[in-house]
Each structure stands twice: as C-alpha cells, then as structure tokens.
N, C-alpha and C. Protein backbone atom coordinates (compact mmCIF):
# COMPACT_ATOMS: atom_id res chain seq x y z
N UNK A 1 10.60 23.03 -15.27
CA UNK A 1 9.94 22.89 -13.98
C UNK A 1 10.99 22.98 -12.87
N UNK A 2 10.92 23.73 -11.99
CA UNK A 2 11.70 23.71 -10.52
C UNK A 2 11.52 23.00 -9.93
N UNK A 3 12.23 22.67 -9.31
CA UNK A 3 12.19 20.80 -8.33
C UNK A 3 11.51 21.15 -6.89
N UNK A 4 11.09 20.56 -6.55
CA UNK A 4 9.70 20.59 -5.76
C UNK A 4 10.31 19.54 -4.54
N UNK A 5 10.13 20.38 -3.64
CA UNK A 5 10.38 19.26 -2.05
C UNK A 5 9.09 18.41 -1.76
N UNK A 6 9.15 17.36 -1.39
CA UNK A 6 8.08 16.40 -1.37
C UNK A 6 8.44 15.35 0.23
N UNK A 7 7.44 15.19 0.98
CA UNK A 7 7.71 14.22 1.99
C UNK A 7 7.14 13.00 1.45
N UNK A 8 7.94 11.59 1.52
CA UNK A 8 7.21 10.92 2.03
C UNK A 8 7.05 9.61 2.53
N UNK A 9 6.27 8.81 2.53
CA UNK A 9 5.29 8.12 3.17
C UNK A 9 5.27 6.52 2.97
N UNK A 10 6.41 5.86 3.94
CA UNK A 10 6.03 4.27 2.70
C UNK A 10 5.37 3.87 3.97
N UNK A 11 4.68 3.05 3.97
CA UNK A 11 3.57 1.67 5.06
C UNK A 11 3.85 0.83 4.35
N UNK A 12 4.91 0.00 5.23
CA UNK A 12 4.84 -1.35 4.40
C UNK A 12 3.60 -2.77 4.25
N UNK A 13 3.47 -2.63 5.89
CA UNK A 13 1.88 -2.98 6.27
C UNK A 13 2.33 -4.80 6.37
N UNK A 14 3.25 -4.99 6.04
CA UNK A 14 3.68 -6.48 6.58
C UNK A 14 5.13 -6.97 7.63
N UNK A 15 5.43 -8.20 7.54
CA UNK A 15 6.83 -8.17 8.41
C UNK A 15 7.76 -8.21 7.35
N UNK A 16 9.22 -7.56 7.94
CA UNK A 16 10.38 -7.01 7.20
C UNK A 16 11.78 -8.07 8.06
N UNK A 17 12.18 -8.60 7.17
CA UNK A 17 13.47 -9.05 7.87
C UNK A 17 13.29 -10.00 8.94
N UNK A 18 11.99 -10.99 8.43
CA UNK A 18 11.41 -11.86 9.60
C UNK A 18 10.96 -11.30 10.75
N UNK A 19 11.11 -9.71 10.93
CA UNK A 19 10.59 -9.06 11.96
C UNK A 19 8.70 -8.43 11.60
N UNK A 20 8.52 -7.88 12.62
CA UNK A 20 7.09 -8.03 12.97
C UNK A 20 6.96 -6.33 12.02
N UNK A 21 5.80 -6.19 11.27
CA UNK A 21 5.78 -4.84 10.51
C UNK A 21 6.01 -3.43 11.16
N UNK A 22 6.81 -2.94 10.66
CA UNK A 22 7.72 -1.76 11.00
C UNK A 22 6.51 -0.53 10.99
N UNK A 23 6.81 0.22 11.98
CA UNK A 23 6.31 1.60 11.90
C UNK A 23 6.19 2.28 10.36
N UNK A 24 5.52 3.40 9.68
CA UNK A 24 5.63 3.61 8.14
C UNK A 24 7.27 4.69 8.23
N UNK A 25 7.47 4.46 7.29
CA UNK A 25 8.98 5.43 6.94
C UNK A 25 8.41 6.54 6.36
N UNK A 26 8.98 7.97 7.25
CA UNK A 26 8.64 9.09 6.85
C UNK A 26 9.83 9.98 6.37
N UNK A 27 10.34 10.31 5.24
CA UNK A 27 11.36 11.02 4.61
C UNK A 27 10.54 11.93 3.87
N UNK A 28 12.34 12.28 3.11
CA UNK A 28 11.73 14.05 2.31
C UNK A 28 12.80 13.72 1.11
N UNK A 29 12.67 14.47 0.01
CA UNK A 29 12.80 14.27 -1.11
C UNK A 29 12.88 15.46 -2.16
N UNK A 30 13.21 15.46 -3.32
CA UNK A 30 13.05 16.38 -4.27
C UNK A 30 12.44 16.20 -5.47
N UNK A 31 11.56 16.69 -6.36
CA UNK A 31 10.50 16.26 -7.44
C UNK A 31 11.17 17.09 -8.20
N UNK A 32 12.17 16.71 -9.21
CA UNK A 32 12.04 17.34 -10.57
C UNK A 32 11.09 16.83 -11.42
N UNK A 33 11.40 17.53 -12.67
CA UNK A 33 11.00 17.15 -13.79
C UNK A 33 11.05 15.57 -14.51
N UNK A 34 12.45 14.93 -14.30
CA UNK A 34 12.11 13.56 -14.59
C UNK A 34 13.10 12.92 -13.74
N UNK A 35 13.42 13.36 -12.65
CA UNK A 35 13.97 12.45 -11.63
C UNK A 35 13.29 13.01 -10.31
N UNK A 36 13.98 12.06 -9.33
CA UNK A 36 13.37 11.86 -7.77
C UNK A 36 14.36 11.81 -6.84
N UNK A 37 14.87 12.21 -6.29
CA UNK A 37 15.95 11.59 -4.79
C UNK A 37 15.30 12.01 -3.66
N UNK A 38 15.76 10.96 -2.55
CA UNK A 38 14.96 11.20 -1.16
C UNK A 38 15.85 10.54 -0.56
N UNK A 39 15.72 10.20 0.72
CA UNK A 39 15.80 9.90 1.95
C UNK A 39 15.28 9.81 3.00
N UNK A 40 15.60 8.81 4.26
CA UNK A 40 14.69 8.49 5.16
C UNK A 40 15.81 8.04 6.44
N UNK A 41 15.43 8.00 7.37
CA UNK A 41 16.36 6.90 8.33
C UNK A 41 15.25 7.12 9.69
N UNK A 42 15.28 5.31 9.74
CA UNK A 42 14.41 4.47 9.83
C UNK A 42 15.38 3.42 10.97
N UNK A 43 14.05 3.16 12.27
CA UNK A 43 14.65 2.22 13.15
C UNK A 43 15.16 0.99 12.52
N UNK A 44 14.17 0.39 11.77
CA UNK A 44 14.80 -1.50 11.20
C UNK A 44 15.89 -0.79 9.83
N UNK A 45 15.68 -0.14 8.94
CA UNK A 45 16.61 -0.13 7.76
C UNK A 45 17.58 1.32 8.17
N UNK A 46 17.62 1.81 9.14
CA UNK A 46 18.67 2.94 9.09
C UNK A 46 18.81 3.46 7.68
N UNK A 47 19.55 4.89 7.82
CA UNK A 47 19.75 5.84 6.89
C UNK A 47 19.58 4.81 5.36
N UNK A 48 18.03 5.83 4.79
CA UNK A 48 17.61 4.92 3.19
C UNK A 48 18.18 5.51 2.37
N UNK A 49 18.55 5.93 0.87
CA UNK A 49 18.42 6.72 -0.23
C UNK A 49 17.66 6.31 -0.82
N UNK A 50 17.11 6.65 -1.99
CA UNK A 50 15.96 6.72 -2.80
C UNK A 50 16.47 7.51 -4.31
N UNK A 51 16.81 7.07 -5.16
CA UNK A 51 16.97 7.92 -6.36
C UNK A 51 16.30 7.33 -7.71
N UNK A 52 15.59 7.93 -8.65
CA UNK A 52 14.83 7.38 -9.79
C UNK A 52 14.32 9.04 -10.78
N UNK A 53 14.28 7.86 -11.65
CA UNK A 53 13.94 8.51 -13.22
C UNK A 53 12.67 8.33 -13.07
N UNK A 54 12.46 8.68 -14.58
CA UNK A 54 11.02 7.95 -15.46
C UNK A 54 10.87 6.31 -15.71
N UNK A 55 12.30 6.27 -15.80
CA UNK A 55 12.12 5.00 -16.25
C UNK A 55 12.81 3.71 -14.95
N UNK A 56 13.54 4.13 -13.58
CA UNK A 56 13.79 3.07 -13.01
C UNK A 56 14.17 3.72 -11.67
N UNK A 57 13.97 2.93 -10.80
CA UNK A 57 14.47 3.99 -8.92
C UNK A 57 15.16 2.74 -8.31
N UNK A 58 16.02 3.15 -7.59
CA UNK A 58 16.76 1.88 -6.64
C UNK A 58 16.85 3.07 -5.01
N UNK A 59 16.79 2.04 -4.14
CA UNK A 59 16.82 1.99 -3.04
C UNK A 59 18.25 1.63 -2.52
N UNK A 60 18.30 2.38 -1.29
CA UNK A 60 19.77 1.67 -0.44
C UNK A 60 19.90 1.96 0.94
N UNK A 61 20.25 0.81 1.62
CA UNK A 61 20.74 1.52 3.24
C UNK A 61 22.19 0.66 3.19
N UNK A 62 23.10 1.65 3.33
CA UNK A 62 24.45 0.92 4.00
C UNK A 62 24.75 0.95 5.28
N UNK A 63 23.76 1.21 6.19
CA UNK A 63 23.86 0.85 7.68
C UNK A 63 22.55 0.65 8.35
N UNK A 64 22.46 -0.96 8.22
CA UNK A 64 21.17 -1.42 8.73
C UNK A 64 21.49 -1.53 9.86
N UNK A 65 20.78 -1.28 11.07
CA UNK A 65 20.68 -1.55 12.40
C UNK A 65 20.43 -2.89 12.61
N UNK A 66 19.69 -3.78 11.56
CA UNK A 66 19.28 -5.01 12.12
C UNK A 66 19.92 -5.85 12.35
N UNK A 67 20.29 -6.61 13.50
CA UNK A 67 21.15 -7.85 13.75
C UNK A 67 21.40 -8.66 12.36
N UNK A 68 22.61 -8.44 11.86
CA UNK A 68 22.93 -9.75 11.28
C UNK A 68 23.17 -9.00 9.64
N UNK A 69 22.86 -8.28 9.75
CA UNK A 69 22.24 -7.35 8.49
C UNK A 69 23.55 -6.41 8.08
N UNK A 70 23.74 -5.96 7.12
CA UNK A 70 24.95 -4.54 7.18
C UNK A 70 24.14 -3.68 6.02
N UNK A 71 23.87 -4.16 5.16
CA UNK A 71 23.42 -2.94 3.69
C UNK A 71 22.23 -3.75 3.22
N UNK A 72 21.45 -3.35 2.33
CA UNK A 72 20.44 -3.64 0.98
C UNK A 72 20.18 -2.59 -0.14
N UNK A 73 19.93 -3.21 -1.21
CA UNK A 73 20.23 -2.42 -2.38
C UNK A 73 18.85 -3.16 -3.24
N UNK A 74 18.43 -2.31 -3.75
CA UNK A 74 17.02 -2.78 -4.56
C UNK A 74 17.55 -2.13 -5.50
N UNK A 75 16.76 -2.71 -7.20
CA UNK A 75 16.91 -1.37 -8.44
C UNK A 75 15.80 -2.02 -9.17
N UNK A 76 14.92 -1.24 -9.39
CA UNK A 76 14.12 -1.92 -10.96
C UNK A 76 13.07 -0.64 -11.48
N UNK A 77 12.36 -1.22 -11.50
CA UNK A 77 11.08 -0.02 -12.40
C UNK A 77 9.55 -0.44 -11.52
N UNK A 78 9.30 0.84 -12.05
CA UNK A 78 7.61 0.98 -11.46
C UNK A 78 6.64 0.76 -12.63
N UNK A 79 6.02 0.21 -12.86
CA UNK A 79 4.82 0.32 -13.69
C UNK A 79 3.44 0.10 -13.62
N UNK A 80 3.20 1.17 -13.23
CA UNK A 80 1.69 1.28 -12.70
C UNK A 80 1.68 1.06 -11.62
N UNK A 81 0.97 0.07 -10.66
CA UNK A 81 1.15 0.44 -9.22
C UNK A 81 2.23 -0.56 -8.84
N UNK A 82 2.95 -1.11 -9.63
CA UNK A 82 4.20 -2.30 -9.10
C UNK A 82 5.30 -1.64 -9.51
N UNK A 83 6.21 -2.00 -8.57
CA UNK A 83 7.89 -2.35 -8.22
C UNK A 83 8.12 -3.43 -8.41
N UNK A 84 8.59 -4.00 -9.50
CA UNK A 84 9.60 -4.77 -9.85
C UNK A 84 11.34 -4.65 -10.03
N UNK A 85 12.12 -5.31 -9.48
CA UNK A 85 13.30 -5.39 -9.13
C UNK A 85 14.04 -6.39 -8.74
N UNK A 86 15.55 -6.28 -8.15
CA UNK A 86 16.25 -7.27 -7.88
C UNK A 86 16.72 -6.98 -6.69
N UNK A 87 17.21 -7.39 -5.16
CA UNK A 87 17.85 -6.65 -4.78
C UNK A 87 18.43 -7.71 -4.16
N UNK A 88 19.78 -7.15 -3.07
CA UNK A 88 20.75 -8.08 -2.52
C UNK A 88 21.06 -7.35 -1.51
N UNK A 89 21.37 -8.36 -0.07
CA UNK A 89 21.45 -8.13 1.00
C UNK A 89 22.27 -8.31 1.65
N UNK A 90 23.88 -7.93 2.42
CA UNK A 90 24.76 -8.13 2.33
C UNK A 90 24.44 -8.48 4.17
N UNK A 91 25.47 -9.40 4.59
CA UNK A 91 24.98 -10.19 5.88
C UNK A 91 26.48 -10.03 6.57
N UNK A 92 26.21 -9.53 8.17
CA UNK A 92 27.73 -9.17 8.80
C UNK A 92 28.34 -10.41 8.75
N UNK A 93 29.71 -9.99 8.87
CA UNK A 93 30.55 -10.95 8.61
C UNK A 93 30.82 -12.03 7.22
N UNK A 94 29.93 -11.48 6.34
CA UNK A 94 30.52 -11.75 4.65
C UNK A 94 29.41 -12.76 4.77
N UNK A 95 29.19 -12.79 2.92
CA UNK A 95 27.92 -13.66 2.34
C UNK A 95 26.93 -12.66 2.20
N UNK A 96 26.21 -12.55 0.98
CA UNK A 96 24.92 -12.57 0.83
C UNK A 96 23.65 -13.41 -0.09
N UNK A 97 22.62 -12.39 -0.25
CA UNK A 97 21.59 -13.21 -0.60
C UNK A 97 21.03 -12.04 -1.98
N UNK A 98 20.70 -12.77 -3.01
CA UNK A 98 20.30 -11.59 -4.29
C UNK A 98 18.65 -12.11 -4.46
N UNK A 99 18.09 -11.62 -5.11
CA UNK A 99 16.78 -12.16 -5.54
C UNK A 99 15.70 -11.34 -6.21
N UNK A 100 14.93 -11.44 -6.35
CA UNK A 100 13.82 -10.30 -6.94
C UNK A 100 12.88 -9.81 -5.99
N UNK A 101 12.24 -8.88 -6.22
CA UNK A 101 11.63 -8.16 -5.46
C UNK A 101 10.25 -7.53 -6.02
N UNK A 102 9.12 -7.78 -5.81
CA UNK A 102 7.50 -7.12 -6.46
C UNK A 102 7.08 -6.60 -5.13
N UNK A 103 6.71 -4.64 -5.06
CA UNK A 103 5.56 -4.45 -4.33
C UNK A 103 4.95 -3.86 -5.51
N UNK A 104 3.33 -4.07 -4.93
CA UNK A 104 2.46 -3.25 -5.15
C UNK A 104 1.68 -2.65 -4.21
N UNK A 105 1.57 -1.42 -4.80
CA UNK A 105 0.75 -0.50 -3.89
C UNK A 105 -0.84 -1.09 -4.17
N UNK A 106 -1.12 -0.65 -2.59
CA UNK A 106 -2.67 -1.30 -2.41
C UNK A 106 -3.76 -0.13 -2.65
C-alpha cells in the first residue's frame, strides 16, 4: 500500500492545562500500511508530533507556549475507541509531573 496523506482533526471538547478548552487541532499526516506520523502546531501545545503503529502512538511538543510549561510527551495504545498511556510534563525552570493518561473518543 502507498502511504496516503491524511489531515487531521482532534476536538478536545474540555479544559487543557487548567485552561479553558482549546480551539480543535488541525494537522496533516501520512497513512501507511502499519504506521502513522503527523503533525500539528497549535496555539496552547505549539509544534505536536504524532507517530504510531498498530500496536502503540506517542505524542510530543517540545515547545509549549504555555506559561510555565516547556515539553509533553504521551505514549501508549489505542484500543477501540480509548487511549491509554503515560505521559510527563516537563515545567520551566526544572521539575516535572508523570502520570497516566485515558481519552476516549465520543
């Protein structure tokens, strides 16, 4: 299969970063056969990546715009309409915060 350009589309539809819910993130991407990479850049999370298999996708911005903020890093698996994962949030001026992470699509 030839890899296939794809836009798209997240709505998070709640608040992000104690902030009030963000506009939806509109990026573009590539569809192979059993992987995915994309990208986005986005007012609250600045420049995203996006890379995943069949079996697991992680997320990243290393230049968050948001006060206080510098990077985030998600990784886990999709199964069925959930994201399960871990991710960690690195905070200016040193320290962060790790934890887990569930969306599901509505």
């Amino acid at each position: 299969m030839d890899n296939l350009a794809v836009t798209i589309v997240l709505d998070i539809s709640g608040a992000v970063f104690g902030l009030s819910d963000p506009p939806p993130i509109n990026g573009t991407g590539t569809l192979g056969a059993t992987t995915f990479s994309g990208s986005a850049n986005t007012p609250l999370h600045g420049p995203v990546t996006v890379d995943a298999s069949l079996a697991d996708i992680s997320f990243q911005s290393t230049n968050v715009p948001a006060t206080g903020i510098d990077a985030w890093t998600s990784a886990g698996a999709v199964v069925g309409n959930q994201y399960t994962g871990t991710f960690t949030i690195a905070f200016t001026g040193g320290g962060s915060a790790v934890g887990t992470a569930q969306l599901t699509k509505q």
